[in-house]
N, C-alpha and C. Protein backbone atom coordinates (compact mmCIF):
# COMPACT_ATOMS: atom_id res chain seq x y z
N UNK A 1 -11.78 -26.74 7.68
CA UNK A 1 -11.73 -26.29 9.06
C UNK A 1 -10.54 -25.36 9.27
N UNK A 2 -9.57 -25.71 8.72
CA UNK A 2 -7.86 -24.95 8.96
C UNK A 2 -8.57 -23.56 7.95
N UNK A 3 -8.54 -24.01 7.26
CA UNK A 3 -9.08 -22.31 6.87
C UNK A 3 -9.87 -21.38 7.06
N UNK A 4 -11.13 -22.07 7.84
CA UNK A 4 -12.01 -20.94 8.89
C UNK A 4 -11.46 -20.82 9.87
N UNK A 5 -10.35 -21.23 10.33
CA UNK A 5 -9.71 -20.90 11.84
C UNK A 5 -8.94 -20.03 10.70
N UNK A 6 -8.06 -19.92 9.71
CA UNK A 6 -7.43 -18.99 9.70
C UNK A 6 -8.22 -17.47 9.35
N UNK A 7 -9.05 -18.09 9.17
CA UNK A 7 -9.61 -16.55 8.31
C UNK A 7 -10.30 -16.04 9.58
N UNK A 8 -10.93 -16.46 10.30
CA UNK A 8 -11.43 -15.82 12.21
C UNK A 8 -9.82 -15.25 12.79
N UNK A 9 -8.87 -16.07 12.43
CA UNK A 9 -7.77 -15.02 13.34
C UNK A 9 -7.62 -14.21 12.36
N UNK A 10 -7.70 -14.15 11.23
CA UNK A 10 -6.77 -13.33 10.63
C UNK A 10 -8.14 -11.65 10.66
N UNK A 11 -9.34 -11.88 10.90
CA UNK A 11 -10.13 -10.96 10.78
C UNK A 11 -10.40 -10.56 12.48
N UNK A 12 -9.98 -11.28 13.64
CA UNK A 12 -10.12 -11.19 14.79
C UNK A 12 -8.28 -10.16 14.71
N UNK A 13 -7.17 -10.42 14.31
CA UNK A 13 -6.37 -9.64 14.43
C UNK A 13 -6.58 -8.00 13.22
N UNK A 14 -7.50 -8.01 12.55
CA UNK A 14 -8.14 -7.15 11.79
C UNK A 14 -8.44 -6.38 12.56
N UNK A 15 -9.59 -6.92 13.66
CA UNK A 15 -10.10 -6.07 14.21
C UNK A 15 -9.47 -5.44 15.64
N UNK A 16 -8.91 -6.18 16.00
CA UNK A 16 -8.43 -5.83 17.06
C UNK A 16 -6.98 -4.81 17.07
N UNK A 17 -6.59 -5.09 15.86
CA UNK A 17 -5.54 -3.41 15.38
C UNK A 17 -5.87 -2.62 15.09
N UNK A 18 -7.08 -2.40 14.60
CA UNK A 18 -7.71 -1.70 13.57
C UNK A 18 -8.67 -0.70 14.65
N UNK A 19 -9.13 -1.64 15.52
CA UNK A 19 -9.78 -0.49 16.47
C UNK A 19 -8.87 -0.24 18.04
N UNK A 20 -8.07 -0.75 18.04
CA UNK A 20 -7.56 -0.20 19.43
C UNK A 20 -6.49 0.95 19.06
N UNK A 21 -5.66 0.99 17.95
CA UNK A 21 -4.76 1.39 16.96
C UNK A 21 -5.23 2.95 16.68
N UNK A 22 -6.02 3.56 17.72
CA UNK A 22 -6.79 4.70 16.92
C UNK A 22 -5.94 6.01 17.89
N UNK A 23 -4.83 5.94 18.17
CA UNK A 23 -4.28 6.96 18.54
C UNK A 23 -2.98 7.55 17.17
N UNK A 24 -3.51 8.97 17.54
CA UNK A 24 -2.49 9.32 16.48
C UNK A 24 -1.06 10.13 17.21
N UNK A 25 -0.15 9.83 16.54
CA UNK A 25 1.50 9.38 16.65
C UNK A 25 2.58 10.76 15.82
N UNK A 26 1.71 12.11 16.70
CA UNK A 26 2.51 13.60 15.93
C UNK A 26 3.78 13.19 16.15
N UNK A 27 4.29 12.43 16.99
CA UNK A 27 6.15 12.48 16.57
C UNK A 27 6.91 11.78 15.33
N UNK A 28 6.09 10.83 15.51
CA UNK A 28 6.33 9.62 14.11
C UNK A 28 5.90 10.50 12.85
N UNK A 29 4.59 11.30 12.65
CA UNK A 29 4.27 11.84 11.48
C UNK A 29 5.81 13.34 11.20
N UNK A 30 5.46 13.48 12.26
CA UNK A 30 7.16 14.82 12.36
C UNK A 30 8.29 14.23 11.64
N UNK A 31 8.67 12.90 12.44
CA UNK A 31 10.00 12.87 11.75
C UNK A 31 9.93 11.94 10.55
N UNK A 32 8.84 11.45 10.28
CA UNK A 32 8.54 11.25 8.83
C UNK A 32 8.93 12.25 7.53
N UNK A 33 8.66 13.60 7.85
CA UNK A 33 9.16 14.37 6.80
C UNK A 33 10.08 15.48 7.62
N UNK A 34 10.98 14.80 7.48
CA UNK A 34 12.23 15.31 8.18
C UNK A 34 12.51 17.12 7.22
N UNK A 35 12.42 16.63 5.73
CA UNK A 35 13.19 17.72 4.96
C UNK A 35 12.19 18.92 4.61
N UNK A 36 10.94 18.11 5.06
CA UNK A 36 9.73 19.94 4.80
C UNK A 36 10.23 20.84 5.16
N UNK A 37 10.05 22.31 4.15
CA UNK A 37 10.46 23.73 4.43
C UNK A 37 9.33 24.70 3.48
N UNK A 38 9.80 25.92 4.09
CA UNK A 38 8.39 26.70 3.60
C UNK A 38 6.93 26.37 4.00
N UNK A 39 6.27 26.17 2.83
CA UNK A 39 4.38 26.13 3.21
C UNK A 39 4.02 24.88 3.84
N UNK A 40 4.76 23.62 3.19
CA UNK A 40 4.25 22.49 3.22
C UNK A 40 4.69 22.18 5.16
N UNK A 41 5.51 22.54 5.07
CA UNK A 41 6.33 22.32 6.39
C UNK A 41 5.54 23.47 7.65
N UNK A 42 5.04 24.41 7.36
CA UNK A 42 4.08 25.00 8.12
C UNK A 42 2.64 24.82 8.07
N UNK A 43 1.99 23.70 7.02
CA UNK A 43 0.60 23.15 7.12
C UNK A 43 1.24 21.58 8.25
N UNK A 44 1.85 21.17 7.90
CA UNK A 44 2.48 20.15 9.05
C UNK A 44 2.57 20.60 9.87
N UNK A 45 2.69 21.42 10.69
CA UNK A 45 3.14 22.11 12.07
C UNK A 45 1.74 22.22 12.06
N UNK A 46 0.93 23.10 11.73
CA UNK A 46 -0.31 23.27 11.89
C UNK A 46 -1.01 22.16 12.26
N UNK A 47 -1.10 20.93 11.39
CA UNK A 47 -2.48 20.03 11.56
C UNK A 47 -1.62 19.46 12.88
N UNK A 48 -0.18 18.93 13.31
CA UNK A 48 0.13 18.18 14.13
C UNK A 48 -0.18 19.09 15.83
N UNK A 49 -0.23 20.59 15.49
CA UNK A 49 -0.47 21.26 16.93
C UNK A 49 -1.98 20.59 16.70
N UNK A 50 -2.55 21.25 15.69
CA UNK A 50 -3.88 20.58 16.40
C UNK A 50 -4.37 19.02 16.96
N UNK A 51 -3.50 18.68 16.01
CA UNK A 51 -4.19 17.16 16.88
C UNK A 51 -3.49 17.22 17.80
N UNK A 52 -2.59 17.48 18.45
CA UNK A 52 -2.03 17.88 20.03
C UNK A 52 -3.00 18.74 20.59
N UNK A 53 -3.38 19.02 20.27
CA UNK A 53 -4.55 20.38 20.99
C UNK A 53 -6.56 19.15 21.32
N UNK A 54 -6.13 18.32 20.14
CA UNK A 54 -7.39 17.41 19.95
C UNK A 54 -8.70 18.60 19.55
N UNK A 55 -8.04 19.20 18.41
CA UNK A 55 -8.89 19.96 17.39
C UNK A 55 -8.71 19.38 16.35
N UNK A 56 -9.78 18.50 15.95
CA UNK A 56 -9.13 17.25 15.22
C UNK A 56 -9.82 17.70 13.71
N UNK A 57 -11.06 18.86 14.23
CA UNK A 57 -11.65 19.18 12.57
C UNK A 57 -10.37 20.85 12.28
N UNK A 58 -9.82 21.14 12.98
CA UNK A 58 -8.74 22.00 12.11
C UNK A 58 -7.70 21.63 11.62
N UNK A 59 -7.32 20.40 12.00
CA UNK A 59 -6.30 19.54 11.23
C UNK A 59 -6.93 18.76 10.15
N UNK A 60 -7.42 18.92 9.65
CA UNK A 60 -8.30 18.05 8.13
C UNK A 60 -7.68 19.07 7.14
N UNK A 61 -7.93 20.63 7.03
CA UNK A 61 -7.58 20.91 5.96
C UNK A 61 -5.90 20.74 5.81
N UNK A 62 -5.27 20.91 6.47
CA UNK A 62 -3.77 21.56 5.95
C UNK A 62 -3.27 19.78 5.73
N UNK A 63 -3.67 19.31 6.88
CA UNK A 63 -2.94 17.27 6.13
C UNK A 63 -3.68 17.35 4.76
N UNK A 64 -4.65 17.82 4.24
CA UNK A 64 -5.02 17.75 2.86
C UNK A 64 -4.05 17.83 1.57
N UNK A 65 -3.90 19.50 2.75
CA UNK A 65 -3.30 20.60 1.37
C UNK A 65 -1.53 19.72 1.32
N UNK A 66 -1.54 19.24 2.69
CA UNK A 66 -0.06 18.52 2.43
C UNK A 66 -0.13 17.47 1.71
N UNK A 67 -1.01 16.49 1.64
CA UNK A 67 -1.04 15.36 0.73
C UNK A 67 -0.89 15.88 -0.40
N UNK A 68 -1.71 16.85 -1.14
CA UNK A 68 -1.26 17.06 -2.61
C UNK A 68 -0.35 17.48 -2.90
N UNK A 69 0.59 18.44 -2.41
CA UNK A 69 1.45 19.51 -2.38
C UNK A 69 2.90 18.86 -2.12
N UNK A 70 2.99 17.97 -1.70
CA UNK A 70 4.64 17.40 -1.11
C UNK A 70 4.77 16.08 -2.07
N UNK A 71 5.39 15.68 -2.39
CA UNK A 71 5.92 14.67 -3.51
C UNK A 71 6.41 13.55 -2.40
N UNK A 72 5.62 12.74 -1.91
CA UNK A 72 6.10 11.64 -0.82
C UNK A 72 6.61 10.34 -1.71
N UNK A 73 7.35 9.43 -0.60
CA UNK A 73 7.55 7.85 -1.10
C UNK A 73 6.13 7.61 -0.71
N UNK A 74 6.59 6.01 -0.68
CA UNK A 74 5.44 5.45 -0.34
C UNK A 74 4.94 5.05 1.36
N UNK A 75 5.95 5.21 1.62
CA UNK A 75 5.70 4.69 4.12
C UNK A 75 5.34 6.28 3.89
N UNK A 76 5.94 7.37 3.74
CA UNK A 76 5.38 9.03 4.10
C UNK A 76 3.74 8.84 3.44
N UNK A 77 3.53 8.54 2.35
CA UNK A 77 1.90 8.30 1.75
C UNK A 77 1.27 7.40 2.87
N UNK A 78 1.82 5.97 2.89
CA UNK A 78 0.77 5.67 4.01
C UNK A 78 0.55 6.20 5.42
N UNK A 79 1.38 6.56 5.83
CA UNK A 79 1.31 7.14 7.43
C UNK A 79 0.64 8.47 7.15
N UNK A 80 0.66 9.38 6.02
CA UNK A 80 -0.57 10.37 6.07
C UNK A 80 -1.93 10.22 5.86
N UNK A 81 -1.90 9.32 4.90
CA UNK A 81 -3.03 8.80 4.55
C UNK A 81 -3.84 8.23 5.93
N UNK A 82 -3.16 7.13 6.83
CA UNK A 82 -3.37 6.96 7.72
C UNK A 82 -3.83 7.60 8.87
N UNK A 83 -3.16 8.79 8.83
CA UNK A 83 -3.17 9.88 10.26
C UNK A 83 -4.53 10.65 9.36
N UNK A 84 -4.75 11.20 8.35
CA UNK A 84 -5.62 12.16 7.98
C UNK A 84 -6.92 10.86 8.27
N UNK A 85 -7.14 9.70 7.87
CA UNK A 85 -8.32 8.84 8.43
C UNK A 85 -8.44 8.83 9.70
N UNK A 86 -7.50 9.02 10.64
CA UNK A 86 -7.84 8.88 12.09
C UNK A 86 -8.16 10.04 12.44
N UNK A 87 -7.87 11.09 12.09
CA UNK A 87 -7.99 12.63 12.47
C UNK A 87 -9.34 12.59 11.68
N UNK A 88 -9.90 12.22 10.91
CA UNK A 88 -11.24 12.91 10.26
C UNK A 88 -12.70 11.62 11.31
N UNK A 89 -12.24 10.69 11.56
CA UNK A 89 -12.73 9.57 12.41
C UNK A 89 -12.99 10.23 13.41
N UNK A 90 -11.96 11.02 13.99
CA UNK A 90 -12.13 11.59 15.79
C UNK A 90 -12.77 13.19 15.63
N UNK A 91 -12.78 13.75 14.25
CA UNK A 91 -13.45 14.79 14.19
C UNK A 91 -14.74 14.68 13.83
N UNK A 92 -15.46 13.46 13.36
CA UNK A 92 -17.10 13.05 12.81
C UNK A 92 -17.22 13.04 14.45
N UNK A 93 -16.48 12.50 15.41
CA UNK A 93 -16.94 12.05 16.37
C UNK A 93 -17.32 13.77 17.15
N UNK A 94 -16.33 14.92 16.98
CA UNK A 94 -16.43 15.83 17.79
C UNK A 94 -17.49 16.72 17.49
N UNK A 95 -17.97 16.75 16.12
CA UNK A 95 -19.29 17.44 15.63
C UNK A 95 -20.66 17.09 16.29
């Protein structure tokens, strides 16, 4: 019994972060890579106006080209990784 109660909260708090959680956070992704310069640092400017703009399919390519292109830790990997799933989520939706 203790363990189907844990596993209902633990998939009831699953869901309930997982879908209310769907706003994306251009200041947090900004000062995440504080030291970008040159290209990488102007595909960042790019995808973050657009998702400020909520042109959410012109921000797919350049968070791409930044994932491969910038040598991250690991919190900069998840929070892009993160933001490029929410940005491609809200752009299936705008097609």
């Amino acid at each position: 019994m203790k363990k189907r109660l844990t596993l209902i909260f633990t998939l009831g708090c699953l869901v309930v972060t997982g879908c209310s959680n769907n706003n994306i956070d251009t200041a947090k992704v900004r000062a995440a890579f504080p030291s970008l310069s040159g290209g990488p640092k102007d595909d960042l400017d790019l995808a973050l106006k657009a998702i400020d703009q909520s042109n959410y399919v012109a921000a797919i390519r350049p968070l791409k080209v930044l994932a491969i292109s910038v040598k991250m830790d690991k919190s900069q990997t998840l929070l892009l990784e993160d933001t490029l799933a929410k940005v491609e989520a809200k752009a299936a939706k705008q097609k």
